[in-house]
PDB file of N, CA and C in Angstrom:
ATOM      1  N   UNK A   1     -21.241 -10.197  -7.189  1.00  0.00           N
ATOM      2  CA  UNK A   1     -21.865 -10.134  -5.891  1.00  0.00           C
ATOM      3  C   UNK A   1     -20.924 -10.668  -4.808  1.00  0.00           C
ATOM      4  N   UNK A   2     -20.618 -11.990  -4.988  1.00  0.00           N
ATOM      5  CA  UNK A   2     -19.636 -12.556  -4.441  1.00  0.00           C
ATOM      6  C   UNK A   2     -18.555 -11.348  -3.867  1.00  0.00           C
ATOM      7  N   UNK A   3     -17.980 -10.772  -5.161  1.00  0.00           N
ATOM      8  CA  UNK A   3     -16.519  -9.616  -4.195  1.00  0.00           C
ATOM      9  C   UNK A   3     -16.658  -8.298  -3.493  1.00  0.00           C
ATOM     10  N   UNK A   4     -18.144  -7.775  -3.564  1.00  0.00           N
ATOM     11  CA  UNK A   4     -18.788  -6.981  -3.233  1.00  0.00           C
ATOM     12  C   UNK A   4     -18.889  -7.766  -1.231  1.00  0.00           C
ATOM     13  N   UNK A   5     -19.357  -8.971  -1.101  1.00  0.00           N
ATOM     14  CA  UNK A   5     -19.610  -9.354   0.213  1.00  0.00           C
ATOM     15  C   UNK A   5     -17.903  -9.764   0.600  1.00  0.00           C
ATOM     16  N   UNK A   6     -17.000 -10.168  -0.055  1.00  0.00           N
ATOM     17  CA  UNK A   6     -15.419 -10.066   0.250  1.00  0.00           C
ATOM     18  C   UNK A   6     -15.057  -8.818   0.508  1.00  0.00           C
ATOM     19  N   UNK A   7     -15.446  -7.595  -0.120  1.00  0.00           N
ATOM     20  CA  UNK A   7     -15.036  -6.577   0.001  1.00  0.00           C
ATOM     21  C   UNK A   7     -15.160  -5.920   1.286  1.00  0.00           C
ATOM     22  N   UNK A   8     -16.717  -6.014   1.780  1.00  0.00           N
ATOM     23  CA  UNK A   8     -17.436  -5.545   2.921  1.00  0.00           C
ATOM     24  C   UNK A   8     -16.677  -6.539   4.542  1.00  0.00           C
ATOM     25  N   UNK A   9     -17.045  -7.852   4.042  1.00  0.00           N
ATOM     26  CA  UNK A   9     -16.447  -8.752   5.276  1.00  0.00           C
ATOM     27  C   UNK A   9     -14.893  -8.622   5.808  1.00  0.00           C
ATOM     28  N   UNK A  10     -14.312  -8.482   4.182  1.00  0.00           N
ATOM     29  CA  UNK A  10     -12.621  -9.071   4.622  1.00  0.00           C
ATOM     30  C   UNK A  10     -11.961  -7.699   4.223  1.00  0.00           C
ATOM     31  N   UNK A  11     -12.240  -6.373   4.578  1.00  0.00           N
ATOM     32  CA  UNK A  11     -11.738  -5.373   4.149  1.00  0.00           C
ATOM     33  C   UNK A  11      -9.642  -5.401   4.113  1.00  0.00           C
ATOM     34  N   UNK A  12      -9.209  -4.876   3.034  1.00  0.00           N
ATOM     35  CA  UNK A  12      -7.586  -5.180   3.224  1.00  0.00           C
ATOM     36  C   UNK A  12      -7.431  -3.972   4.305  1.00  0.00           C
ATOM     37  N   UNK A  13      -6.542  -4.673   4.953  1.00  0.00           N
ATOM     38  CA  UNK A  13      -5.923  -4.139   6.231  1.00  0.00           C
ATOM     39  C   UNK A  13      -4.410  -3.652   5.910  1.00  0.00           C
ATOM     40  N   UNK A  14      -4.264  -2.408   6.351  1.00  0.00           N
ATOM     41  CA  UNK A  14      -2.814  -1.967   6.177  1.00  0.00           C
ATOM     42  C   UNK A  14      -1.763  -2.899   7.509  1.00  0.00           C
ATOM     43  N   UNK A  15      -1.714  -3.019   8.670  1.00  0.00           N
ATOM     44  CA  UNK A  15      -1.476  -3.374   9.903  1.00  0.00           C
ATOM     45  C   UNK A  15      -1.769  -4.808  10.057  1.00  0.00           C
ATOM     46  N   UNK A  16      -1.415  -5.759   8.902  1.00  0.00           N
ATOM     47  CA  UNK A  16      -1.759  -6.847   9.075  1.00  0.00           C
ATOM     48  C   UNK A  16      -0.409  -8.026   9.073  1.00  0.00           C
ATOM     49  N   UNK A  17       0.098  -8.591  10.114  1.00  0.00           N
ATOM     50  CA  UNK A  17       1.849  -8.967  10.594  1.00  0.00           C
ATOM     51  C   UNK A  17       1.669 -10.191   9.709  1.00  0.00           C
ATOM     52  N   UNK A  18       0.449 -11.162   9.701  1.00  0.00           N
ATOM     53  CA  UNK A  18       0.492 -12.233   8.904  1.00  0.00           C
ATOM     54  C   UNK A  18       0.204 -11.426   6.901  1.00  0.00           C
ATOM     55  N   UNK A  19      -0.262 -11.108   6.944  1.00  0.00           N
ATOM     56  CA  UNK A  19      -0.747 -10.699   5.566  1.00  0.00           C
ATOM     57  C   UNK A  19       1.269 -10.359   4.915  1.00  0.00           C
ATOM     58  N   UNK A  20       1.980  -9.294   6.044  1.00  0.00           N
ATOM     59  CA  UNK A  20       3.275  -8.930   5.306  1.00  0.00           C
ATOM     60  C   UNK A  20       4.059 -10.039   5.428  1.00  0.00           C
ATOM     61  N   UNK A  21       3.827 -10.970   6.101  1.00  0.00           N
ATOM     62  CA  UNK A  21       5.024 -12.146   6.672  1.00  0.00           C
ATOM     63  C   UNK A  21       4.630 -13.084   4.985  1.00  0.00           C
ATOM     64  N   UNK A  22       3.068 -13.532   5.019  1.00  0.00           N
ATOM     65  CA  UNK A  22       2.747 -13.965   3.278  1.00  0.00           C
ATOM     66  C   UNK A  22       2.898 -13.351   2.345  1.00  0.00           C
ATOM     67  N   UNK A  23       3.114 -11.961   2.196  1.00  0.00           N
ATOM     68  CA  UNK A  23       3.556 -11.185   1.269  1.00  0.00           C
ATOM     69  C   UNK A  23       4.917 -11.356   0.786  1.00  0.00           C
ATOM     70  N   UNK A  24       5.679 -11.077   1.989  1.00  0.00           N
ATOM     71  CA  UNK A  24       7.347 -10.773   1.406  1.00  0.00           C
ATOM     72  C   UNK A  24       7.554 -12.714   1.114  1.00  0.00           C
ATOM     73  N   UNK A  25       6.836 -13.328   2.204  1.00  0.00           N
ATOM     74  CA  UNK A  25       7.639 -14.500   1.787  1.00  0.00           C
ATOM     75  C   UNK A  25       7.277 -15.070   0.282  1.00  0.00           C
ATOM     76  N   UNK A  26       6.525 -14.743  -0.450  1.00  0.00           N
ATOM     77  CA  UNK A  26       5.908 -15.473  -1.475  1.00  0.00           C
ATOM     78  C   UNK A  26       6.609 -14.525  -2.237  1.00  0.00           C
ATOM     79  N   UNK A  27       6.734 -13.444  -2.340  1.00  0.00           N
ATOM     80  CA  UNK A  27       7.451 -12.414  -3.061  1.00  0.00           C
ATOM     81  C   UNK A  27       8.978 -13.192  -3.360  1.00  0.00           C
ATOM     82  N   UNK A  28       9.174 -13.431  -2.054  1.00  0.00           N
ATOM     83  CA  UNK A  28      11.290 -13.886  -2.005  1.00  0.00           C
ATOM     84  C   UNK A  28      10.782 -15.358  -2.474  1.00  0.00           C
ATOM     85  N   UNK A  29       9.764 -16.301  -2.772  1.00  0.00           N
ATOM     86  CA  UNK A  29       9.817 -17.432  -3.171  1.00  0.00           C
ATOM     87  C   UNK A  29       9.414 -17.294  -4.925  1.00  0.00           C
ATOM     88  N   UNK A  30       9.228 -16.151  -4.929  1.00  0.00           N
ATOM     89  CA  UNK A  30       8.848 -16.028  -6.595  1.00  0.00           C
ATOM     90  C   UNK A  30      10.679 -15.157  -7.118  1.00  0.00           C
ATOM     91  N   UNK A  31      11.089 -14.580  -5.632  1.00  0.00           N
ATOM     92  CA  UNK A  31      12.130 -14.285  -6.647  1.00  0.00           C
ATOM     93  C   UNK A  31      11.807 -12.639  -7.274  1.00  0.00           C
ATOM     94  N   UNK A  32      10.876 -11.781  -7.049  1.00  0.00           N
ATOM     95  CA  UNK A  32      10.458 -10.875  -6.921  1.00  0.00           C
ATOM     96  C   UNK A  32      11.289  -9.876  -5.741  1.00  0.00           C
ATOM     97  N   UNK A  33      11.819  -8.674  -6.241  1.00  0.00           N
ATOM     98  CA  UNK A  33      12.211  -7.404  -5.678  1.00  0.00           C
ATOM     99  C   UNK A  33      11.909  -6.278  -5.826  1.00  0.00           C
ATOM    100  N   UNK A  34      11.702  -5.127  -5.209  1.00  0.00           N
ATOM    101  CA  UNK A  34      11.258  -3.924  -5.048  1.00  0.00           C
ATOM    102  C   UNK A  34      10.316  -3.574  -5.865  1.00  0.00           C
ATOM    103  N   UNK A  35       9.342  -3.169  -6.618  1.00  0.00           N
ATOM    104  CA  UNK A  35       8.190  -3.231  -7.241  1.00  0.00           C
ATOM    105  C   UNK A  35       7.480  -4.291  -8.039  1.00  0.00           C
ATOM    106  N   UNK A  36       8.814  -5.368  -8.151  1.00  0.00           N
ATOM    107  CA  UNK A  36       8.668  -6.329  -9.705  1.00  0.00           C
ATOM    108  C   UNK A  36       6.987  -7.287  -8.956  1.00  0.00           C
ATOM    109  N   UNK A  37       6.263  -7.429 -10.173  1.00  0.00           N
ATOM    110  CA  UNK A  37       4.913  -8.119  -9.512  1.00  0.00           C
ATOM    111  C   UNK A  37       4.011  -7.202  -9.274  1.00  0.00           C
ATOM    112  N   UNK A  38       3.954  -6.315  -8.846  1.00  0.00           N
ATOM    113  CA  UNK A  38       3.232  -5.012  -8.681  1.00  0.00           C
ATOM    114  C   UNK A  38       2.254  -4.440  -9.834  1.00  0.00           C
ATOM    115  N   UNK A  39       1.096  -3.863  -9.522  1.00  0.00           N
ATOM    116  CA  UNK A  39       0.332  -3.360 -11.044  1.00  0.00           C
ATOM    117  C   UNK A  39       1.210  -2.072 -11.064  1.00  0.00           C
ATOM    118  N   UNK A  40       0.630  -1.763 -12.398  1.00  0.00           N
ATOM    119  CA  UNK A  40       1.086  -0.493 -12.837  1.00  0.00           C
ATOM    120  C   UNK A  40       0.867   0.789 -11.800  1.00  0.00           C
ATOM    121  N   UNK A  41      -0.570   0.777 -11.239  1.00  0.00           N
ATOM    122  CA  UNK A  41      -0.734   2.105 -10.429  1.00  0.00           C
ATOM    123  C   UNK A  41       0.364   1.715  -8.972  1.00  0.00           C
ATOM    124  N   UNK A  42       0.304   0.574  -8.531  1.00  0.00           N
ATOM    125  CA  UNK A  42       1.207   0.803  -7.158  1.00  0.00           C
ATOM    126  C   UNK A  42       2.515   1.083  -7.513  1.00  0.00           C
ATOM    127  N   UNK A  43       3.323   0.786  -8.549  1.00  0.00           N
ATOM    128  CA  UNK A  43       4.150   1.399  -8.961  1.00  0.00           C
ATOM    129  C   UNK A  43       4.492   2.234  -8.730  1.00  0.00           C
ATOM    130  N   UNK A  44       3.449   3.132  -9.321  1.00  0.00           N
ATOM    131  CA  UNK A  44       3.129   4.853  -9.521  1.00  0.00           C
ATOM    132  C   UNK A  44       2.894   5.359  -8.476  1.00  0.00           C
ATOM    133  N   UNK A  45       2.360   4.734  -7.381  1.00  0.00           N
ATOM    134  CA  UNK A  45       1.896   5.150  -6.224  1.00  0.00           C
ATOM    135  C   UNK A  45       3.557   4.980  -5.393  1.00  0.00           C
ATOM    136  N   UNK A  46       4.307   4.082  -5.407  1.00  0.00           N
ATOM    137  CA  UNK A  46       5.384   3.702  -4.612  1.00  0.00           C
ATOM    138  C   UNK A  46       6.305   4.919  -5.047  1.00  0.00           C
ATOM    139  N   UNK A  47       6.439   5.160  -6.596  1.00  0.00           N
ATOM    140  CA  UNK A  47       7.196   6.034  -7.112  1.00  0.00           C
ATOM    141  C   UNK A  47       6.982   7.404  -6.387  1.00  0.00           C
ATOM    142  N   UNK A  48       5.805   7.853  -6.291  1.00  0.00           N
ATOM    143  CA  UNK A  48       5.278   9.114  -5.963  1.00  0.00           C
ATOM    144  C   UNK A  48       5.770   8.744  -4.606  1.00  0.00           C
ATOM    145  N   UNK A  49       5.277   8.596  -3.610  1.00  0.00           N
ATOM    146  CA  UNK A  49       6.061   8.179  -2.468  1.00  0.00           C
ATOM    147  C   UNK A  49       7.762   8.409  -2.084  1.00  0.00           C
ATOM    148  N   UNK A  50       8.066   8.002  -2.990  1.00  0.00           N
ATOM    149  CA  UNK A  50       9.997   7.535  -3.056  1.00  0.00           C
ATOM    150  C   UNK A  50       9.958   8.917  -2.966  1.00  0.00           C
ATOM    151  N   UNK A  51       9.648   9.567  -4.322  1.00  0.00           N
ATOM    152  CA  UNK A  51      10.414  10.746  -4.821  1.00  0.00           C
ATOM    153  C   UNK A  51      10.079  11.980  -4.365  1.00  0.00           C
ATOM    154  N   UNK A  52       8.728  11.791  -3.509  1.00  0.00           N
ATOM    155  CA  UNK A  52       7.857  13.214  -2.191  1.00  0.00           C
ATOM    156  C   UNK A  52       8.776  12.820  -1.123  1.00  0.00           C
ATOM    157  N   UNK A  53       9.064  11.896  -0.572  1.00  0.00           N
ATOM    158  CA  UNK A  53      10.124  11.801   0.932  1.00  0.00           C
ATOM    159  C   UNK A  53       9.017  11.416   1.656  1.00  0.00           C
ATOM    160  N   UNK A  54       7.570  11.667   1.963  1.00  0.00           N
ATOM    161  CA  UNK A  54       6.468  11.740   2.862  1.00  0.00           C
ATOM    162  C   UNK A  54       5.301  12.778   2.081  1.00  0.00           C
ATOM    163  N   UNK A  55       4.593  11.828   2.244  1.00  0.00           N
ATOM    164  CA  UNK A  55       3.284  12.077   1.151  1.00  0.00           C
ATOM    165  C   UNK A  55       1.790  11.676   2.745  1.00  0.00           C
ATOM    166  N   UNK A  56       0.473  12.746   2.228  1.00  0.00           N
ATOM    167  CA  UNK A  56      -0.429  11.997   3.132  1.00  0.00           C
ATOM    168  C   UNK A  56      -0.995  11.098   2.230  1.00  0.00           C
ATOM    169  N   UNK A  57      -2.261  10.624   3.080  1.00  0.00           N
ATOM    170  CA  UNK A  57      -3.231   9.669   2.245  1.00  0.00           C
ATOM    171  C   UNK A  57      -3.844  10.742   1.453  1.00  0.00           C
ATOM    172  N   UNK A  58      -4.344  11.822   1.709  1.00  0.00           N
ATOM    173  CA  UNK A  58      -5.126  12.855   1.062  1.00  0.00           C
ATOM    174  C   UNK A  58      -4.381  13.122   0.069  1.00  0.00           C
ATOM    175  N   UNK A  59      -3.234  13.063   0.312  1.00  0.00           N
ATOM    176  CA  UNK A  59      -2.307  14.085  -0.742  1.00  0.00           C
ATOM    177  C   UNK A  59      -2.154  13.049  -1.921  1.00  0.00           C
ATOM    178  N   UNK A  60      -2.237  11.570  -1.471  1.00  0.00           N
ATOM    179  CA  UNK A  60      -2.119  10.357  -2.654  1.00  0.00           C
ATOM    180  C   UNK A  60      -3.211  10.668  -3.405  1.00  0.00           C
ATOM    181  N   UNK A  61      -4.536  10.616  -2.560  1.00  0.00           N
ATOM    182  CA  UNK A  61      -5.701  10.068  -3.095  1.00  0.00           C
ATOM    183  C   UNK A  61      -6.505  11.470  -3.848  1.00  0.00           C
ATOM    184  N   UNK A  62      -5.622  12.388  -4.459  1.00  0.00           N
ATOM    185  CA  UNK A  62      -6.169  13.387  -4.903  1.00  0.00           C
ATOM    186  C   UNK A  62      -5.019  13.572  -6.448  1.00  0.00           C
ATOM    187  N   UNK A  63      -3.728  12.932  -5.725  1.00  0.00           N
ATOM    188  CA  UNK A  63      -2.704  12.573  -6.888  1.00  0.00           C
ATOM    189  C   UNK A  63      -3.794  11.898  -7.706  1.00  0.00           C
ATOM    190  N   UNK A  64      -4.239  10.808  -7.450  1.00  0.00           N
ATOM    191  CA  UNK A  64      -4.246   9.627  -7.915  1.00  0.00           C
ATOM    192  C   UNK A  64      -6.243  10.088  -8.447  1.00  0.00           C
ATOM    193  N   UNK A  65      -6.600  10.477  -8.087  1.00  0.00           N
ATOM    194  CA  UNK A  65      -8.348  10.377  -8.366  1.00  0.00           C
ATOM    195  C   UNK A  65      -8.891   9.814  -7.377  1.00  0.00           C
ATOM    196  N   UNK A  66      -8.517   8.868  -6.161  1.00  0.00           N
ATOM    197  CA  UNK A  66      -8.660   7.322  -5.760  1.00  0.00           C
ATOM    198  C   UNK A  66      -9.447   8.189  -4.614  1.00  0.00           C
ATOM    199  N   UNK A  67     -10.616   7.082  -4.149  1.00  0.00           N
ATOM    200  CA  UNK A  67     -11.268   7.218  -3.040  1.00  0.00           C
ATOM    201  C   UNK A  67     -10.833   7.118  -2.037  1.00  0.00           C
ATOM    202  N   UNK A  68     -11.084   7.255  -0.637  1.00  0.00           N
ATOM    203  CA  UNK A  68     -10.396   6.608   0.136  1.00  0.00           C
ATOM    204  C   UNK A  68      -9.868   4.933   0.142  1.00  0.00           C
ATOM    205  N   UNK A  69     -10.924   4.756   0.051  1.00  0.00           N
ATOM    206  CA  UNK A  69     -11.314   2.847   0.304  1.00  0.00           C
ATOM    207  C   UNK A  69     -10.173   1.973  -0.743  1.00  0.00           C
ATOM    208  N   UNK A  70     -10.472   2.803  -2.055  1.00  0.00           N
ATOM    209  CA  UNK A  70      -9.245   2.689  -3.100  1.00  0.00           C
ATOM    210  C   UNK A  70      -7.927   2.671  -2.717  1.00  0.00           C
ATOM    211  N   UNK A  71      -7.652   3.931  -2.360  1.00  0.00           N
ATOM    212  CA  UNK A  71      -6.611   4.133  -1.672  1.00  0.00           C
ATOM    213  C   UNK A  71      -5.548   3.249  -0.557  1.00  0.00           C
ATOM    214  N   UNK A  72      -6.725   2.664   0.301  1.00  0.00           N
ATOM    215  CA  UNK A  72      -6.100   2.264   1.440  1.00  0.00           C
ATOM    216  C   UNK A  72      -5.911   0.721   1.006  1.00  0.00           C
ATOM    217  N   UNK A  73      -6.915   0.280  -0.322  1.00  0.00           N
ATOM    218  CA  UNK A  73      -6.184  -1.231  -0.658  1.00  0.00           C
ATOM    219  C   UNK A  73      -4.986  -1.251  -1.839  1.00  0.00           C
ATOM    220  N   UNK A  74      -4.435  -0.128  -2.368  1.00  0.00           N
ATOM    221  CA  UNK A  74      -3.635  -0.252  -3.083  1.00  0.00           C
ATOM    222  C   UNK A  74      -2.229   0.176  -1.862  1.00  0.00           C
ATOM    223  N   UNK A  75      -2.846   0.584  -1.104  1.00  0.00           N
ATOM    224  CA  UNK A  75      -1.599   0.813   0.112  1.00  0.00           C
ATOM    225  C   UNK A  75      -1.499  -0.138   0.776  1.00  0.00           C
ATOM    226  N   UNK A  76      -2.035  -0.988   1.051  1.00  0.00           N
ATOM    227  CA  UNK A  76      -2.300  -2.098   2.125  1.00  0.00           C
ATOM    228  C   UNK A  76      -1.395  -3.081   1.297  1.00  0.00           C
ATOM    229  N   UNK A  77      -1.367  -3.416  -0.194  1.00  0.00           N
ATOM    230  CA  UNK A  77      -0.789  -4.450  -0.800  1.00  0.00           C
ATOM    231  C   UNK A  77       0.891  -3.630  -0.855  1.00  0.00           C
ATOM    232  N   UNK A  78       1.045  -2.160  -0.697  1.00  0.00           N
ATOM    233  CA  UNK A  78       2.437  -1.939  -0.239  1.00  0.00           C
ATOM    234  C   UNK A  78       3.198  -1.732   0.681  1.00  0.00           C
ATOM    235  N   UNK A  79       2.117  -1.690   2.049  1.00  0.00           N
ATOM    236  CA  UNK A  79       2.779  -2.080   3.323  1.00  0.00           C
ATOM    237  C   UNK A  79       2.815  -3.422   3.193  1.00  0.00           C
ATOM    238  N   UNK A  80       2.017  -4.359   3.110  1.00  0.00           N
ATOM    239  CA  UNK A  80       2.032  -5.862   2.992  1.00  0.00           C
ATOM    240  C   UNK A  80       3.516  -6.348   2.488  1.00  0.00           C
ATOM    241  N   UNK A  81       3.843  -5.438   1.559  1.00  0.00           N
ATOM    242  CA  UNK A  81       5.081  -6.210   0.550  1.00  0.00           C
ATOM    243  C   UNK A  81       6.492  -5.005   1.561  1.00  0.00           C
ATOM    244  N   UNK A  82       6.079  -4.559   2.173  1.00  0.00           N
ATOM    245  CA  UNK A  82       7.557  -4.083   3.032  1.00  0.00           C
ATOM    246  C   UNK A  82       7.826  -2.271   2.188  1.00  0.00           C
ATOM    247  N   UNK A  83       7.056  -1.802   1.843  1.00  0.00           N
ATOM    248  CA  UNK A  83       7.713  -1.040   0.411  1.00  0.00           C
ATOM    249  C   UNK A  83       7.380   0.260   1.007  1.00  0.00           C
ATOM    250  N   UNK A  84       6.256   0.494   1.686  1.00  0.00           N
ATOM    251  CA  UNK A  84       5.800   2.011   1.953  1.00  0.00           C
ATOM    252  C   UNK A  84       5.643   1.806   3.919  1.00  0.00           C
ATOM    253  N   UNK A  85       5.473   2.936   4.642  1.00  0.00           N
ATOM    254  CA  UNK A  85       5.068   2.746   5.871  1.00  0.00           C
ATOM    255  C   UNK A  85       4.372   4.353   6.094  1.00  0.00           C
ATOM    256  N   UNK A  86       3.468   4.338   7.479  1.00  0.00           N
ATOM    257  CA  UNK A  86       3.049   5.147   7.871  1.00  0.00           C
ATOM    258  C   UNK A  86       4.347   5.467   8.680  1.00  0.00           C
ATOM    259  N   UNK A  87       4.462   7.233   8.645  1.00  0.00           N
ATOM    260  CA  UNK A  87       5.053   7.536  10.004  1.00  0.00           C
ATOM    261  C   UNK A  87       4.267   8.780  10.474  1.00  0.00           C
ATOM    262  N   UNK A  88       4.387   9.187  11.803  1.00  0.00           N
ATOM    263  CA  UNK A  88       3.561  10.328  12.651  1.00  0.00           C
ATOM    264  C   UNK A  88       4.876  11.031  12.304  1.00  0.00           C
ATOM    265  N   UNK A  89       4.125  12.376  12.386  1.00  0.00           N
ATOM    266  CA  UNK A  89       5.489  13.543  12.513  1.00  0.00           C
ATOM    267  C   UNK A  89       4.044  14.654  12.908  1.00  0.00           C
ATOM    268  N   UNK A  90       4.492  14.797  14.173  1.00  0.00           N
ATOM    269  CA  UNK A  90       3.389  15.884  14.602  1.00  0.00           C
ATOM    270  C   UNK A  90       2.256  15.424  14.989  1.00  0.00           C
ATOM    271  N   UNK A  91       1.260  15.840  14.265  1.00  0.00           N
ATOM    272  CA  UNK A  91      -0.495  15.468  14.825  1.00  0.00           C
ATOM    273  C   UNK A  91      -0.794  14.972  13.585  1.00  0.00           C
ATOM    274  N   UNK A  92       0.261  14.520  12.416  1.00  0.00           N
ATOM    275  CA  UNK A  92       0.211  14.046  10.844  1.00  0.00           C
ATOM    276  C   UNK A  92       0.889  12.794  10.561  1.00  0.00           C
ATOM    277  N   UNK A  93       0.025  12.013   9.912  1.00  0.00           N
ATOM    278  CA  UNK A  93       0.942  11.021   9.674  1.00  0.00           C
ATOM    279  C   UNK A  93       0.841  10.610   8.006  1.00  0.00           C
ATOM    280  N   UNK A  94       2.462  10.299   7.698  1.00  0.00           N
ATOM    281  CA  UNK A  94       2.688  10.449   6.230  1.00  0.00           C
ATOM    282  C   UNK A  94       2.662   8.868   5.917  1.00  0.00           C
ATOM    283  N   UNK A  95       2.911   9.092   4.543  1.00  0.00           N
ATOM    284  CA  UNK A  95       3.787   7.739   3.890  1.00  0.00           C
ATOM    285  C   UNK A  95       5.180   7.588   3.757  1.00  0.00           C
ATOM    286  N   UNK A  96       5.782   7.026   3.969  1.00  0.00           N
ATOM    287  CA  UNK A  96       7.787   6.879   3.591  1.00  0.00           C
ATOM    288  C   UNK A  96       7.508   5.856   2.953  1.00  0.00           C
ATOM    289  N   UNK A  97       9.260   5.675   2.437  1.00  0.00           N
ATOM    290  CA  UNK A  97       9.498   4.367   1.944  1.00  0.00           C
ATOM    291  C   UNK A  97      10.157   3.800   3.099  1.00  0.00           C
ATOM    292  N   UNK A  98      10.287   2.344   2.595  1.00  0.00           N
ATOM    293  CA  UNK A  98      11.041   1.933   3.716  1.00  0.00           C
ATOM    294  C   UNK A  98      12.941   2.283   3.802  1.00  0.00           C
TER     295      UNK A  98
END
């Protein structure tokens, strides 16, 4: 019940400057680089990313099975860590790596 009312209140935010500033820094204090620490699906998700050049959210979340909501917190923990970004190209906006 408890992560159900975390889930709703504290939704993960892709666009969050403190969330990536605690990310990378705890990352570089563990000594952690480019996926290492990561679950298995963001991996997979970062990989797919790398190796498309620019991927949408639709185009992930249909790769992947993933809902939206799914989607946007397994992305949120890889903008957080520096690894993926939105870019516009047109009236579309993709995923890159960094």
């Amino acid at each position: 019940m408890q992560d159900c009312y975390i889930d709703i209140r504290y939704p993960a935010k892709a666009c969050d400057p403190w969330a990536v500033y605690s990310a990378t820094r705890s990352r570089e204090q563990a000594g952690l680089k480019g996926t290492e620490g990561l679950t298995d699906l963001q991996k997979e998700i970062y990989a797919f990313v790398k190796t498309s050049g620019k991927v949408t959210i639709e185009e992930m979340m249909k790769r992947f099975g993933l809902s939206a909501k799914e989607m946007q917190t397994q992305l949120a923990v890889l903008r957080h860590c520096e690894l993926v970004k939105g870019q516009r190209d047109g009236d579309k906006i993709y995923l890159v790596t960094y």
